[in-house]
C-alpha atoms as a PDB file:
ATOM      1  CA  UNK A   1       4.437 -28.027  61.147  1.00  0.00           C
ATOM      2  CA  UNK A   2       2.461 -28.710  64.369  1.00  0.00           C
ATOM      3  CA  UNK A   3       3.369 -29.879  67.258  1.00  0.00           C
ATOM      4  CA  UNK A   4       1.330 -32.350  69.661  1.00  0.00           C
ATOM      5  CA  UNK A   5       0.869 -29.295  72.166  1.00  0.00           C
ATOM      6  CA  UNK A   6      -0.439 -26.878  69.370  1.00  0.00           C
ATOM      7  CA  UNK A   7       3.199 -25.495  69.646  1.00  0.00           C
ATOM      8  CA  UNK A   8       5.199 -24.422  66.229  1.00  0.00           C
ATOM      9  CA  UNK A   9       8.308 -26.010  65.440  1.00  0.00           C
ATOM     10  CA  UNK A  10       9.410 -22.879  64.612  1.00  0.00           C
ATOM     11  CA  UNK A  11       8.815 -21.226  68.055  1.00  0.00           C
ATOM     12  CA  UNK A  12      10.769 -23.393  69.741  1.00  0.00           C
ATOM     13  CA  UNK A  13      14.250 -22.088  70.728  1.00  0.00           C
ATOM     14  CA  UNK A  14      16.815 -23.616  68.923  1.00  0.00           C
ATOM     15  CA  UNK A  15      20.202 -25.700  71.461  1.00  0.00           C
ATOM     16  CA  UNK A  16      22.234 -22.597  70.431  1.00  0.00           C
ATOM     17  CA  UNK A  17      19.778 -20.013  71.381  1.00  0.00           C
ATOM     18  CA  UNK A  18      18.544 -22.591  74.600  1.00  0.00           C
ATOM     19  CA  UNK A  19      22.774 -22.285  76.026  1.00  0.00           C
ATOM     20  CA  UNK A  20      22.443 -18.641  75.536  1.00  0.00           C
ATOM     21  CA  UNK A  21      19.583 -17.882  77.551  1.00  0.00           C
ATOM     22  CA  UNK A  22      20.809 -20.230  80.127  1.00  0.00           C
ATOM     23  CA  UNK A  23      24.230 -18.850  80.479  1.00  0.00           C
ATOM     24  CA  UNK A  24      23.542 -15.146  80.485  1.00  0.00           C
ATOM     25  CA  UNK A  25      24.009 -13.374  83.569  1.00  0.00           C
ATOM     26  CA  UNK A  26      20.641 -11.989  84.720  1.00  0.00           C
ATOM     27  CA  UNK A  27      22.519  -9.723  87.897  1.00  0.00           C
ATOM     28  CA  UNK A  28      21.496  -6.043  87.992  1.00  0.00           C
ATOM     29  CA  UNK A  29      24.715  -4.162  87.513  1.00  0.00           C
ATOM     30  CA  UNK A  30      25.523  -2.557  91.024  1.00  0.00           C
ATOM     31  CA  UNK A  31      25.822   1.257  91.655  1.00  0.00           C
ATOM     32  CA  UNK A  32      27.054   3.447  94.638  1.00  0.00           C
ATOM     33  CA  UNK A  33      24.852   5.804  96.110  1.00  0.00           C
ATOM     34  CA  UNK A  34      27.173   8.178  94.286  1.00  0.00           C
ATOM     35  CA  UNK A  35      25.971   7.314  91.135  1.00  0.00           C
ATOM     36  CA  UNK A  36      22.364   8.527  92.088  1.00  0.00           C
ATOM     37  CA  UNK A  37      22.951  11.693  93.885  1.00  0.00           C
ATOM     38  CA  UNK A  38      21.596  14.805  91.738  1.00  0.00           C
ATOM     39  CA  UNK A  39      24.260  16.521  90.724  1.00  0.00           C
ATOM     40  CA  UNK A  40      22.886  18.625  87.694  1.00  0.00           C
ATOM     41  CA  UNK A  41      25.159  17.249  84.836  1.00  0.00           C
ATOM     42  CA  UNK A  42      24.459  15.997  81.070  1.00  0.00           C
ATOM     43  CA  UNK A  43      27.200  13.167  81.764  1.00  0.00           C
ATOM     44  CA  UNK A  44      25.420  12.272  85.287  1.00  0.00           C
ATOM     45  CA  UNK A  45      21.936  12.161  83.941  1.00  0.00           C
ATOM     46  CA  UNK A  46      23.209  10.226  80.739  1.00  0.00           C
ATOM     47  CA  UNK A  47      24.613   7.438  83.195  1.00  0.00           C
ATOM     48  CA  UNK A  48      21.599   7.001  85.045  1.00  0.00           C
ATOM     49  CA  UNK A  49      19.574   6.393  82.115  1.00  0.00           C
ATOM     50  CA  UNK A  50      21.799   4.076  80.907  1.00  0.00           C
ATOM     51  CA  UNK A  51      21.325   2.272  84.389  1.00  0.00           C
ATOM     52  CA  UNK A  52      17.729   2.290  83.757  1.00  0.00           C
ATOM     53  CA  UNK A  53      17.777   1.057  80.547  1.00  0.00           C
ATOM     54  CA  UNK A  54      20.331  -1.828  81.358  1.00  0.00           C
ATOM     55  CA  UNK A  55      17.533  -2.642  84.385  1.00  0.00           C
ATOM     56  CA  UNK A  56      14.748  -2.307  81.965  1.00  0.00           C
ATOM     57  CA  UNK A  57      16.218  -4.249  79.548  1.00  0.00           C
ATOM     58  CA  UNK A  58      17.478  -7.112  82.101  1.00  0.00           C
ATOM     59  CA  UNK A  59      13.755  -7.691  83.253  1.00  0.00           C
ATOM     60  CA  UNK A  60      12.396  -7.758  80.205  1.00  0.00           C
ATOM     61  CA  UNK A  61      14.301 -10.541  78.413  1.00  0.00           C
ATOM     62  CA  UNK A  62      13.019 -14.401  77.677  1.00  0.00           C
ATOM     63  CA  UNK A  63      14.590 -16.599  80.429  1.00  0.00           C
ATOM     64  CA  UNK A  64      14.991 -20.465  80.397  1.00  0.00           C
ATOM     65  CA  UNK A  65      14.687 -22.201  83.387  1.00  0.00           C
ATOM     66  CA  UNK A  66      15.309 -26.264  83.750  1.00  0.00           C
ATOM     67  CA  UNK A  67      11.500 -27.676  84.874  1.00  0.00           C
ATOM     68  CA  UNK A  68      12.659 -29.547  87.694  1.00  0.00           C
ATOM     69  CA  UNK A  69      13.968 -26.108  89.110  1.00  0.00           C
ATOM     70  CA  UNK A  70      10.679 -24.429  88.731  1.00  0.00           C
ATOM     71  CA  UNK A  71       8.776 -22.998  92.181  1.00  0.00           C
ATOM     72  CA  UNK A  72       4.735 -22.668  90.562  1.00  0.00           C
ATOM     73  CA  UNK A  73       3.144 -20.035  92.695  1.00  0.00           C
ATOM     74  CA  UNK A  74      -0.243 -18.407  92.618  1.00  0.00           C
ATOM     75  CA  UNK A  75      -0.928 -14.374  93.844  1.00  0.00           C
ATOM     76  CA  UNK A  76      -3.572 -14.453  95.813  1.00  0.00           C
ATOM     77  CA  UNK A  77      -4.696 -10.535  95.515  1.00  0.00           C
ATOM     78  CA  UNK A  78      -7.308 -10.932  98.614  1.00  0.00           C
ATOM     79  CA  UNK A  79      -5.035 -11.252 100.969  1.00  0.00           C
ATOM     80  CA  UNK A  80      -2.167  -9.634  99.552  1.00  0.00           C
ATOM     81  CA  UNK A  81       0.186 -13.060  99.379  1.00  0.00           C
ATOM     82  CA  UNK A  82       2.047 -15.169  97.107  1.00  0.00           C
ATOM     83  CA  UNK A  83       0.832 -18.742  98.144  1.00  0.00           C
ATOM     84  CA  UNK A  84       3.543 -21.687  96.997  1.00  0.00           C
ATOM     85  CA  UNK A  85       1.891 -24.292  94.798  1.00  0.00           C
ATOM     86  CA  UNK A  86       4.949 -26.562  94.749  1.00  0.00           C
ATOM     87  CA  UNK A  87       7.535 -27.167  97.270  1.00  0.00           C
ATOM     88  CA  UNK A  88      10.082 -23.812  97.988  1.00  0.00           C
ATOM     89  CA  UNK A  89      13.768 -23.892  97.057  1.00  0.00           C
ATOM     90  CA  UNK A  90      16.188 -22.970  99.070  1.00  0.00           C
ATOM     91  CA  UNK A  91      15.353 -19.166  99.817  1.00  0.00           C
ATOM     92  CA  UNK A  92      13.029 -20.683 102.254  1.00  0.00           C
ATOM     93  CA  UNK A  93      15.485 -20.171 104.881  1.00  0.00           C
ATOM     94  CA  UNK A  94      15.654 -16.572 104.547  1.00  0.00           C
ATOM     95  CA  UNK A  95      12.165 -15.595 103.423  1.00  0.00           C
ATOM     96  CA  UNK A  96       8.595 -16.182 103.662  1.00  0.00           C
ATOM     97  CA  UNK A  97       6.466 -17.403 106.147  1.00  0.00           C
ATOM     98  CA  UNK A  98       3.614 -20.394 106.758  1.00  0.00           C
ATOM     99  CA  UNK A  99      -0.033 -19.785 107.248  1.00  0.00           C
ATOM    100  CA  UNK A 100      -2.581 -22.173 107.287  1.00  0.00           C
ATOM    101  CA  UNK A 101      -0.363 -25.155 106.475  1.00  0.00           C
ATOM    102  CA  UNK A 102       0.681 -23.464 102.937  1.00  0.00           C
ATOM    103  CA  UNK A 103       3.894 -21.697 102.246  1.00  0.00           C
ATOM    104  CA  UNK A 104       3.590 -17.849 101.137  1.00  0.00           C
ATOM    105  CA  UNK A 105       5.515 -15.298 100.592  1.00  0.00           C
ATOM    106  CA  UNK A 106       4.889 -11.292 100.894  1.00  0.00           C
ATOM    107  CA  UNK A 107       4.939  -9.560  97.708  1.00  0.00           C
ATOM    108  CA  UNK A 108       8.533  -7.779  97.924  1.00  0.00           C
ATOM    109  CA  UNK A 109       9.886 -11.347  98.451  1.00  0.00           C
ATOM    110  CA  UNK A 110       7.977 -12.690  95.006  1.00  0.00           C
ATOM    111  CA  UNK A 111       9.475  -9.913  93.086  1.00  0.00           C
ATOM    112  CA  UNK A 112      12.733 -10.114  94.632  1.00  0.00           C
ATOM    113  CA  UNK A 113      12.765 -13.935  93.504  1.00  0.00           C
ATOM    114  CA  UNK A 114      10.939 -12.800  90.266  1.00  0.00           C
ATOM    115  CA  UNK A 115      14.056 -10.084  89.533  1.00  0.00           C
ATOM    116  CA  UNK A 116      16.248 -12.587  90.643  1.00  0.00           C
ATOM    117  CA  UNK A 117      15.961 -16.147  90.305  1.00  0.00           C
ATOM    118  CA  UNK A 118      14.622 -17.054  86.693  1.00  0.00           C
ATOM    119  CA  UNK A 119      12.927 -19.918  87.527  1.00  0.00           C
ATOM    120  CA  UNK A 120      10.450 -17.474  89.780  1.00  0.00           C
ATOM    121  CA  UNK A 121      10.081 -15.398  86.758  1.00  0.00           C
ATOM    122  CA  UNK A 122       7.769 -18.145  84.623  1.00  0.00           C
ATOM    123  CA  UNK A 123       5.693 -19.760  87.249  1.00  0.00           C
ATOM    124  CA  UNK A 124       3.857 -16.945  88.993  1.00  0.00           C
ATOM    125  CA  UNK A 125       0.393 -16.877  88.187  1.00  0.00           C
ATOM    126  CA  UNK A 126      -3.010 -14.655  88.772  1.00  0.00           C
ATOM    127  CA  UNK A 127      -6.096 -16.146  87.749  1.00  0.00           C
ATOM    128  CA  UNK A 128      -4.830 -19.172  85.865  1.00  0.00           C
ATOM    129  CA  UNK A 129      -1.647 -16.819  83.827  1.00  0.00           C
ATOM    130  CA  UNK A 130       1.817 -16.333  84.187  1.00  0.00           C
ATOM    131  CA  UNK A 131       2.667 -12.622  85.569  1.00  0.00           C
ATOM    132  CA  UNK A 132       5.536 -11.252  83.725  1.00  0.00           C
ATOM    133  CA  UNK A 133       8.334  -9.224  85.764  1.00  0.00           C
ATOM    134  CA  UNK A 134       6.342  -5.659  84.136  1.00  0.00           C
ATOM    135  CA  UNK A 135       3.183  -7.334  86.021  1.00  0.00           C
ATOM    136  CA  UNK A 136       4.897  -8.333  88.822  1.00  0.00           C
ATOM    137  CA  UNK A 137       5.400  -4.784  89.431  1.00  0.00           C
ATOM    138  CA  UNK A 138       2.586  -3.728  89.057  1.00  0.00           C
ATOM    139  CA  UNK A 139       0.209  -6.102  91.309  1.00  0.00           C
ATOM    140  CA  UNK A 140       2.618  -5.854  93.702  1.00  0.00           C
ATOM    141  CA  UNK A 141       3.976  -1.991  94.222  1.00  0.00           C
ATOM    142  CA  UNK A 142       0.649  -0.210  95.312  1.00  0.00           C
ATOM    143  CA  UNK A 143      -0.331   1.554  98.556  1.00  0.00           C
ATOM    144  CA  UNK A 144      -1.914  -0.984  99.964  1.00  0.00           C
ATOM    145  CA  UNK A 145       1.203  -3.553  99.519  1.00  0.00           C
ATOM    146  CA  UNK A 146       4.772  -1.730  99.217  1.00  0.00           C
ATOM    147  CA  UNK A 147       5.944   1.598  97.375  1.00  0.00           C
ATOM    148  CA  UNK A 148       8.480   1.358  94.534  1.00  0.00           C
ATOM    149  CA  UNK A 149      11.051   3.078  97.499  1.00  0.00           C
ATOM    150  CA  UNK A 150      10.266   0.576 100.028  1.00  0.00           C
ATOM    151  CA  UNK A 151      11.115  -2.455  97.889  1.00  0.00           C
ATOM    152  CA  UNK A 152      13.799  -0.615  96.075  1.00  0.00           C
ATOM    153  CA  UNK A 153      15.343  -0.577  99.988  1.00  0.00           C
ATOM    154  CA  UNK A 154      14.584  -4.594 100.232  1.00  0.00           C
ATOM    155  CA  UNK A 155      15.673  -5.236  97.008  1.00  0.00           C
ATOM    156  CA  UNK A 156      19.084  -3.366  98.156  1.00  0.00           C
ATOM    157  CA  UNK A 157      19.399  -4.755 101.377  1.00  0.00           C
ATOM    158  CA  UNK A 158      18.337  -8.073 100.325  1.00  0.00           C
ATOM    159  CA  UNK A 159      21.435  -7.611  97.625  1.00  0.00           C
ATOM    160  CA  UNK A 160      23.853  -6.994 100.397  1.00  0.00           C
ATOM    161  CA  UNK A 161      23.162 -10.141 102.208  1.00  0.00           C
ATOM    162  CA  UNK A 162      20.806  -8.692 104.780  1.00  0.00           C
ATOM    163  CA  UNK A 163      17.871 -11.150 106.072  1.00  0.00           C
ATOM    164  CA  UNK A 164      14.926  -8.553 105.595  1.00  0.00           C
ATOM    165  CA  UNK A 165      11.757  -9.162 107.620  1.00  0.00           C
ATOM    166  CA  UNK A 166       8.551  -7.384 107.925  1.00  0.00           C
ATOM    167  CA  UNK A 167       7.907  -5.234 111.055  1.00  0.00           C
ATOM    168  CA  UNK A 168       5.353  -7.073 113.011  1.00  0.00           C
ATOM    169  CA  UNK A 169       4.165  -4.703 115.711  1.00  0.00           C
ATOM    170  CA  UNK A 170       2.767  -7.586 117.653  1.00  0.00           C
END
């Protein structure tokens, strides 16, 4: 049976499966920097591909998000920013910055928020479609932007309550 938007009754999550999504956590479990220093072991290398799995796995999974909540965004690969379509939510306060009269964001702060707040994780588009967290990743991590290291640091510090800014040598 069709739908008026073209959309399959049968693709449409069902309450049950709607309260699921909604109330699973979507933290990345934390680890001490114990946990990642070489040590040569079966058990140790076991554990820390179970981490990566349970990260993996955590970014890859559907998400619901209430519409209201929803931040739409657009990358904007030219100049390297994510440029806010619709009014920013409260990590405003700690991230971001204005240019031009529009509200943008550097790319470790849209994959922070894309890792981290569902509702980032849906409305993030490049050239008219939604980026995934997998894409996110990739537009974002390159030389020209931010190694995998360096945002693996914001992500951390960002984690721990830290206010992370760019270096501006201005």
């Amino acid at each position: 049976k069709e739908l008026v938007l073209g959309v399959r009754e049968r693709d449409i999550p069902a309450g049950a499966r709607l309260f699921e999504a909604r109330t699973r956590s979507h933290k990345i479990p934390v680890r001490g920097q114990k946990d990642f220093i070489p040590t040569g072991w079966d058990q140790q290398r076991d554990r820390l591909q179970q981490s990566l799995d349970e990260h993996w796995n955590l970014v890859s999974e559907e998400r619901v998000e209430r519409l209201g909540n929803l931040v739409k965004a657009v990358w904007i690969s030219s100049d390297m920013i994510v440029e806010l379509q619709s009014p920013a939510g409260k990590f405003w306060q700690t991230m971001g910055f204005s240019a031009h009269g529009k509200q943008c964001l550097h790319p470790e702060e849209a994959l922070y928020l894309m890792e981290f707040v569902s509702a980032w994780a849906q409305h993030l588009f490049y050239q008219d479609l939604p980026l995934s967290i997998q894409e996110g990743y990739e537009r974002f991590l390159y030389s020209k932007t931010m190694s995998i290291q360096h945002y693996q640091v914001f992500g951390h510090l960002k984690r721990l309550g830290y206010v992370v800014n760019r270096f501006d040598p201005r």
